[in-house]
N, C-alpha and C. Protein backbone atom coordinates (compact mmCIF):
# COMPACT_ATOMS: atom_id res chain seq x y z
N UNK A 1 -11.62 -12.06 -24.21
CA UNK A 1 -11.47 -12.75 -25.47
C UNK A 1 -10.17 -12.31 -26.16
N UNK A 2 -9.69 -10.94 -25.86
CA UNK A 2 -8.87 -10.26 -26.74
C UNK A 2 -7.67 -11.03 -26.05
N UNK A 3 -7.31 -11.34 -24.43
CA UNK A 3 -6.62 -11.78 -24.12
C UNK A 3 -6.44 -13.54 -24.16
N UNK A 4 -7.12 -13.80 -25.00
CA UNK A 4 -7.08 -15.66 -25.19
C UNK A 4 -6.43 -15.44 -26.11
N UNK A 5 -6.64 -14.56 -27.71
CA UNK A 5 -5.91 -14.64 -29.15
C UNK A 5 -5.02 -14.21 -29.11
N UNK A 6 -4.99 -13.22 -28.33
CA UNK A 6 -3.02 -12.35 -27.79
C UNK A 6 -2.00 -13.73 -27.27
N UNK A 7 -3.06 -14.31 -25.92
CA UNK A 7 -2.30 -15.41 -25.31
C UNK A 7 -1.60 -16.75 -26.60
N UNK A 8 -2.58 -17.24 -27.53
CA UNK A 8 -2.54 -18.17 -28.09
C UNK A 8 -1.51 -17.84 -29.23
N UNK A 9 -1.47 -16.03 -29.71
CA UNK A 9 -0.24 -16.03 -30.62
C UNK A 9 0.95 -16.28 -30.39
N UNK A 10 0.94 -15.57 -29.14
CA UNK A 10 2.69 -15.92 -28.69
C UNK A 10 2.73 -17.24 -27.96
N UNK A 11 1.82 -17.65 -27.57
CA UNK A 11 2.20 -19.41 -26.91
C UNK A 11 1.65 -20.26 -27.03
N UNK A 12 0.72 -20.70 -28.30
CA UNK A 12 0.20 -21.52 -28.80
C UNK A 12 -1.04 -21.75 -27.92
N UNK A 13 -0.93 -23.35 -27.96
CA UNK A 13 -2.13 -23.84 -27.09
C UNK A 13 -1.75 -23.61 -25.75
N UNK A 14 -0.29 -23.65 -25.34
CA UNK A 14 0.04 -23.77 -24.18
C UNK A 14 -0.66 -22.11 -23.14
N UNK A 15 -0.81 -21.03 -24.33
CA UNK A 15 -1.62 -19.62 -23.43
C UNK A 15 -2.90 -20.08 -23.29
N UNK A 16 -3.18 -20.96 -23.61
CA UNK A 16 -5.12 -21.23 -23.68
C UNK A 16 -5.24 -21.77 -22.30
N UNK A 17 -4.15 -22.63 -22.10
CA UNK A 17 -4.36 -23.71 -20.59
C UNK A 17 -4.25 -23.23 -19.50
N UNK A 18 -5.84 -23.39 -18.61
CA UNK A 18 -6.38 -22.51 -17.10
C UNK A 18 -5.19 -22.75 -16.12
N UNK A 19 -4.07 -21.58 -15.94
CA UNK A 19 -3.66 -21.74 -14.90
C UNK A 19 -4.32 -21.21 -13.74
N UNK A 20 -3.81 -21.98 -12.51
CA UNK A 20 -4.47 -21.95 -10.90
C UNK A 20 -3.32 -21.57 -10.54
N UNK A 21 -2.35 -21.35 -10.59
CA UNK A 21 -0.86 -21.30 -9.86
C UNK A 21 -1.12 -19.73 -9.40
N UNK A 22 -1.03 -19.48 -8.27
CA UNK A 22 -0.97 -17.74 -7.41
C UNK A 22 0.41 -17.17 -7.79
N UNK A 23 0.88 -16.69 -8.76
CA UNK A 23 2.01 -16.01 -9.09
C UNK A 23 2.70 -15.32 -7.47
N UNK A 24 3.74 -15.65 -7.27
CA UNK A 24 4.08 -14.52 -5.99
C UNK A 24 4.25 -13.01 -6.92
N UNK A 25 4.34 -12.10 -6.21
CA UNK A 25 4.53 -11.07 -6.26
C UNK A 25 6.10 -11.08 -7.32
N UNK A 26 5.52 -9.61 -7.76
CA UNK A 26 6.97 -9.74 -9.26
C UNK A 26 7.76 -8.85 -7.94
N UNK A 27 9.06 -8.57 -8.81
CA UNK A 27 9.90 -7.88 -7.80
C UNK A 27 9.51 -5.93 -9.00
N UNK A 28 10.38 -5.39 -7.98
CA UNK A 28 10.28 -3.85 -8.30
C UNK A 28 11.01 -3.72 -9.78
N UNK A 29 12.09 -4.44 -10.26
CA UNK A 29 12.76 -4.26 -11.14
C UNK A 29 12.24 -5.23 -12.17
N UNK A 30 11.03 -6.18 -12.05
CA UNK A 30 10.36 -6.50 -13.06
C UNK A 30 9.45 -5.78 -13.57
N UNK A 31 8.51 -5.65 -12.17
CA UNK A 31 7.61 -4.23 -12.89
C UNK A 31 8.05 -3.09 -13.47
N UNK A 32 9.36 -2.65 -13.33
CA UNK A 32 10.13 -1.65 -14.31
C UNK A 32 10.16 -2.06 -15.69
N UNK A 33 10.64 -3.56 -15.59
CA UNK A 33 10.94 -3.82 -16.81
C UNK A 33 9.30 -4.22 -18.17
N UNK A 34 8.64 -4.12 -17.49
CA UNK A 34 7.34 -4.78 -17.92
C UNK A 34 6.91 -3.47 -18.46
N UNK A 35 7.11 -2.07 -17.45
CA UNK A 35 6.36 -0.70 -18.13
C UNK A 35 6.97 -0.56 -18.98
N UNK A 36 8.34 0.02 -18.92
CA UNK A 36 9.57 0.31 -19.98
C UNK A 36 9.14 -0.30 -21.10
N UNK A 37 9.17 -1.75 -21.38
CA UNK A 37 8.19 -2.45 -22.69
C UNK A 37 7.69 -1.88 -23.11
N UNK A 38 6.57 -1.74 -22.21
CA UNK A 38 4.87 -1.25 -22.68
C UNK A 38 5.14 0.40 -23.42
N UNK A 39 6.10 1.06 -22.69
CA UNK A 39 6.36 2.28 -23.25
C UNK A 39 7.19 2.39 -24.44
N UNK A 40 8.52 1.58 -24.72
CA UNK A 40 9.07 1.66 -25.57
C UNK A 40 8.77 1.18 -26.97
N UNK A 41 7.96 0.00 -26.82
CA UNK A 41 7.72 -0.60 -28.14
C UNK A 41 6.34 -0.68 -28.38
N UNK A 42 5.56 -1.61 -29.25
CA UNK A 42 4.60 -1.12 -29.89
C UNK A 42 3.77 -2.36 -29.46
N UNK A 43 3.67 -2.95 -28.34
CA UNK A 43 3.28 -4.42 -27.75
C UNK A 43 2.03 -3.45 -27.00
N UNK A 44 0.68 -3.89 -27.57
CA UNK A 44 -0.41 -3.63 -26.60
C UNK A 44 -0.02 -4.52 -25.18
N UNK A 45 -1.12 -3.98 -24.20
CA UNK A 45 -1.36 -4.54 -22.95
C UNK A 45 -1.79 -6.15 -23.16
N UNK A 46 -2.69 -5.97 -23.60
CA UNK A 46 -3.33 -7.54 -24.24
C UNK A 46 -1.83 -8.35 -24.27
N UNK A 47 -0.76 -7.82 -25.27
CA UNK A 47 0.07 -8.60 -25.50
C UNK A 47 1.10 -9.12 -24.71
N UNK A 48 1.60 -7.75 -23.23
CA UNK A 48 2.23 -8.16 -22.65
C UNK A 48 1.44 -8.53 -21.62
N UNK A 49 0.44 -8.99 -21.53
CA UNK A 49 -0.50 -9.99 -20.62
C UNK A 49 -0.35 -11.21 -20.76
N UNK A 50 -0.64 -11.31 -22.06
CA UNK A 50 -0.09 -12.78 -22.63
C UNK A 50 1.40 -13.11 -22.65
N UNK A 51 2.21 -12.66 -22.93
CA UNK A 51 3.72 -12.79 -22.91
C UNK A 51 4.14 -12.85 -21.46
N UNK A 52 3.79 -11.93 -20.36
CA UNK A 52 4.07 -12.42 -19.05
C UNK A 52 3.03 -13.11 -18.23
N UNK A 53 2.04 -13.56 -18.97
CA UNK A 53 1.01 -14.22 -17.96
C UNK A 53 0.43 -13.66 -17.00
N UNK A 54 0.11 -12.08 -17.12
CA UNK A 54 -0.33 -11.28 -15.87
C UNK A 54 -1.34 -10.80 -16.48
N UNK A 55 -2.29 -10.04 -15.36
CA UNK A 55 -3.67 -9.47 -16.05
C UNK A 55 -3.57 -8.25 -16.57
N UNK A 56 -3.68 -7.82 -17.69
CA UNK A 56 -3.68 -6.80 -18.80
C UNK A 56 -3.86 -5.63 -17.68
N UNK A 57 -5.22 -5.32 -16.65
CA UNK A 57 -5.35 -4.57 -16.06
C UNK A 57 -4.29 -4.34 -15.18
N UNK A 58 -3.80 -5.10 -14.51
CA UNK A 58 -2.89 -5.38 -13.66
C UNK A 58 -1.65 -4.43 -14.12
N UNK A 59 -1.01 -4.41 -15.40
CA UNK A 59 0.11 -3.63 -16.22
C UNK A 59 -0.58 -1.94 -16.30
N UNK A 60 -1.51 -2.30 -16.85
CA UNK A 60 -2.52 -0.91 -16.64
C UNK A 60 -2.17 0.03 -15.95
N UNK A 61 -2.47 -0.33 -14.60
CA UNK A 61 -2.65 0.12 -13.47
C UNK A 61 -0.58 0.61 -13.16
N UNK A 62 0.10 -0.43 -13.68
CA UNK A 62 1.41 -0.01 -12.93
C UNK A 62 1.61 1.05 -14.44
N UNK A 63 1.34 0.81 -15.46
CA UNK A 63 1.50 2.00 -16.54
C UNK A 63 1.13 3.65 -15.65
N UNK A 64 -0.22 3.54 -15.26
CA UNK A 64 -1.28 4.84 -14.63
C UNK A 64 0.17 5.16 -13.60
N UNK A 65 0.35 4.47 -12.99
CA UNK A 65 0.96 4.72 -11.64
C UNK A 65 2.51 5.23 -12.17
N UNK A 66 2.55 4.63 -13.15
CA UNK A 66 4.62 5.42 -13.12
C UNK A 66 4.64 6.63 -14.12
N UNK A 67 3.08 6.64 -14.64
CA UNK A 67 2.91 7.83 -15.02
C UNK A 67 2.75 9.23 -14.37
N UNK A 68 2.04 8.68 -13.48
CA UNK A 68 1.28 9.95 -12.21
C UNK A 68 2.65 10.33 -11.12
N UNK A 69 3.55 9.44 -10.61
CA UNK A 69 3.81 9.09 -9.79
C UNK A 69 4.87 8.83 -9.80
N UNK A 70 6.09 8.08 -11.01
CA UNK A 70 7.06 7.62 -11.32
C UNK A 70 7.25 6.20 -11.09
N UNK A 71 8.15 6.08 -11.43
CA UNK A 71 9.15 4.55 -11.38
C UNK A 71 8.70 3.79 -9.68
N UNK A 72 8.88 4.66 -8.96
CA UNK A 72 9.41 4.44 -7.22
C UNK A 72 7.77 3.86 -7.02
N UNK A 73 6.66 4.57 -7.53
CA UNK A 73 5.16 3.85 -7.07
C UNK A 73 5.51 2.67 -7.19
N UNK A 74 5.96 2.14 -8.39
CA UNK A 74 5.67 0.42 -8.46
C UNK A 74 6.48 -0.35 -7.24
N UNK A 75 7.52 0.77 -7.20
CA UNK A 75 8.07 -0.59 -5.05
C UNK A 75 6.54 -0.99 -4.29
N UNK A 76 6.54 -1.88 -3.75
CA UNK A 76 5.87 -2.48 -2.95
C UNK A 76 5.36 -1.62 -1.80
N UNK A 77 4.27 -1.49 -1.36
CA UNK A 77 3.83 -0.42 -0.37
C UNK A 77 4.72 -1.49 1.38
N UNK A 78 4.38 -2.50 1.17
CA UNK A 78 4.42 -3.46 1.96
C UNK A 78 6.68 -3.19 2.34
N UNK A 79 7.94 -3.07 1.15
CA UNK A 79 9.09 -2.96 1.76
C UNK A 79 9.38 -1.56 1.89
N UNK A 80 8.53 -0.45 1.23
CA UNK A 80 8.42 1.14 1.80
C UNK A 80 8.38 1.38 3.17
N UNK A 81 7.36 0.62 3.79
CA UNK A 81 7.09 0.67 5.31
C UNK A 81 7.81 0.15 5.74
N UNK A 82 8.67 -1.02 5.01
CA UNK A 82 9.74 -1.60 5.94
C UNK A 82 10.58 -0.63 6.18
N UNK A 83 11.29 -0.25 4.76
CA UNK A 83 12.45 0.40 5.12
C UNK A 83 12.52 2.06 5.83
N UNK A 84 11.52 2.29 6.28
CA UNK A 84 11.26 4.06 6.60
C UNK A 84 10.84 3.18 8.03
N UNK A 85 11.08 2.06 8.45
CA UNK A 85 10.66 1.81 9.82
C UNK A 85 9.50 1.93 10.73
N UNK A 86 8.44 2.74 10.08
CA UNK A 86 6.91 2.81 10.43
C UNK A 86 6.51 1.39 11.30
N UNK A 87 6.97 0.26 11.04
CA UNK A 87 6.56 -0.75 11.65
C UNK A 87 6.91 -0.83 13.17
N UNK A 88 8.22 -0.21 13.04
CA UNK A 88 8.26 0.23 14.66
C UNK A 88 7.89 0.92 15.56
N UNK A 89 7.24 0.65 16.57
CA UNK A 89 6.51 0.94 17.72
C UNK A 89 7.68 1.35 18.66
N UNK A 90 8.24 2.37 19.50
CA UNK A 90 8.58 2.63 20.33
C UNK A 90 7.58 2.26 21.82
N UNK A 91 8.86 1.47 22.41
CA UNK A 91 8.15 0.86 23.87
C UNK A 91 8.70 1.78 25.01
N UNK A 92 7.88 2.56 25.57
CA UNK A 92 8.48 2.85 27.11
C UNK A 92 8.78 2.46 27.87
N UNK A 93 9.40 2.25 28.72
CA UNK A 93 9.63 1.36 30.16
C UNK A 93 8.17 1.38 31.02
N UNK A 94 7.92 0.33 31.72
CA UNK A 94 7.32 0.11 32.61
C UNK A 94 6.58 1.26 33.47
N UNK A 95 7.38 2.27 33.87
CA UNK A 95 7.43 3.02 34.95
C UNK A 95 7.07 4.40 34.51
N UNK A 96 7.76 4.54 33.12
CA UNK A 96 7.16 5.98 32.57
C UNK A 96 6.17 5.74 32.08
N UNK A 97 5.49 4.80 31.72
CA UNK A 97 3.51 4.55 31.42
C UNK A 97 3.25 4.99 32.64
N UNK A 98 3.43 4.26 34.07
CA UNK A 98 2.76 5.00 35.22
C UNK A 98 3.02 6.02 35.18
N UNK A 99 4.41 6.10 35.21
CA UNK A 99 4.19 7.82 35.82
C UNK A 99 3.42 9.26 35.32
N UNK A 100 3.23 8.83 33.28
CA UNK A 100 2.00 9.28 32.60
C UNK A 100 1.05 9.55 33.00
N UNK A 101 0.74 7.77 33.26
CA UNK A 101 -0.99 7.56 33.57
C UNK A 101 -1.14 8.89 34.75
N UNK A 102 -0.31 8.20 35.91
CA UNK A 102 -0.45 9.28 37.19
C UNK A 102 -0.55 10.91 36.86
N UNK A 103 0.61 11.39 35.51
CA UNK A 103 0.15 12.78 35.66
C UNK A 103 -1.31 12.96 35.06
N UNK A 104 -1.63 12.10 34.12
CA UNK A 104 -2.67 12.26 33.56
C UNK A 104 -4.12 12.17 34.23
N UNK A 105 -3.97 10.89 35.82
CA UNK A 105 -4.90 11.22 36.62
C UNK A 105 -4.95 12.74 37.40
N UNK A 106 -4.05 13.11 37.85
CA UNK A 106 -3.78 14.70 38.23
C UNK A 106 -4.84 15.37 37.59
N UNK A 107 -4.00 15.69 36.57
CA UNK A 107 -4.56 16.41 35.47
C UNK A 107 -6.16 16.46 35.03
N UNK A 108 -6.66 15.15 35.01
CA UNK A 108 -8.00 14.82 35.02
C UNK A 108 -8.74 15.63 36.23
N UNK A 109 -8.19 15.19 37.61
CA UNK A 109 -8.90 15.31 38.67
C UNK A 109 -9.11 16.91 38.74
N UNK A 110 -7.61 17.83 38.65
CA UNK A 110 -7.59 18.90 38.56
C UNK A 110 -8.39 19.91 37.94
N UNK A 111 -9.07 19.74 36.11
CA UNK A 111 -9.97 20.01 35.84
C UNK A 111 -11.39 19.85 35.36
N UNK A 112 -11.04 18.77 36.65
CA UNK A 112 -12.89 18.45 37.19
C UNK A 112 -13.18 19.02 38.11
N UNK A 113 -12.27 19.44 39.11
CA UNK A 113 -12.72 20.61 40.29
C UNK A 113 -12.75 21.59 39.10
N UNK A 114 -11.96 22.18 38.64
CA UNK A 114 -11.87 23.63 37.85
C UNK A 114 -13.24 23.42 36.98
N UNK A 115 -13.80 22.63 36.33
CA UNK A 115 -15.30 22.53 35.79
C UNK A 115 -16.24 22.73 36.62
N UNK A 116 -16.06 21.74 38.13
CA UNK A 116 -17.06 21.88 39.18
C UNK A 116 -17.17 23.67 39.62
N UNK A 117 -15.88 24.35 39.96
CA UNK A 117 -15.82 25.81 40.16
C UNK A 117 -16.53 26.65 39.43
N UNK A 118 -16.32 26.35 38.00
CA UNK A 118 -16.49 27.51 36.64
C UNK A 118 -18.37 27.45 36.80
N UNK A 119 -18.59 26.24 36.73
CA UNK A 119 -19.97 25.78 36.82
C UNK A 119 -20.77 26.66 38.04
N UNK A 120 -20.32 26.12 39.37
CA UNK A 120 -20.68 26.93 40.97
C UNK A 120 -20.94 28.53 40.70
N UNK A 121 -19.63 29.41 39.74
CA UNK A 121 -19.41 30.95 39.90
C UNK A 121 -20.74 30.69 39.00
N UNK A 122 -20.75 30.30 37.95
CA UNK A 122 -21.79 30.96 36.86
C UNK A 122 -23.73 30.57 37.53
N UNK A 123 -23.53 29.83 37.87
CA UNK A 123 -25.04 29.36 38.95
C UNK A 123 -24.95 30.78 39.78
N UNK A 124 -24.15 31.26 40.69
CA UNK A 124 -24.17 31.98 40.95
C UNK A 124 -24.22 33.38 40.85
N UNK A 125 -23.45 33.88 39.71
CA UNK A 125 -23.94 34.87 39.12
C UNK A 125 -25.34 35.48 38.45
């Protein structure tokens, strides 16, 4: 409710009317500019909800976050991973997967006799 009379001061009837439109994503240097607001001047959340058309909680949350965390939380988790390259997968060649796999069958086979042994001495003892 608080956000319909916030909406309707600063934009008349036109804040009352149900938008459906999916906002894309703001950029990093809007959400800067949206906290900075919220911090510098005396505009509740309510208000810059209504003034940018976003959900009160929504500012909230990037307020919590550049508090805890700084400025840099509000980048996008989604161009972080771009740019630190995480998305890349290193591919081996063909041949060094086998030749892995193969030491790794070795290796397997090797201490399954050495289990079968350890097993045999202690029966025996």
């Amino acid at each position: 409710m608080a956000d319909w009379i916030e909406s309707y001061k600063l934009l008349g009837i036109e804040g009352l009317k149900f938008k459906r439109k999916k906002k894309k994503g703001l950029s990093y240097e809007d959400k800067c500019k949206i906290v900075r607001e919220y911090q510098e001047s005396e505009l509740t959340l309510f208000q810059l909800s209504a003034k940018y058309q976003l959900s009160s909680s929504l500012i909230g949350n990037w307020v919590k976050l550049v508090e805890r965390n700084g400025f840099e939380a509000l980048e996008s988790r989604r161009s972080r991973y771009f740019q630190t390259g995480e998305h890349m997968v290193k591919r081996l060649p063909k041949e060094e997967y086998e030749k892995e796999n193969e030491r790794l069958r070795k290796e397997n086979e090797r201490l399954r006799l050495e289990n079968l042994l350890l097993k045999k001495s202690e029966s025996l003892s």
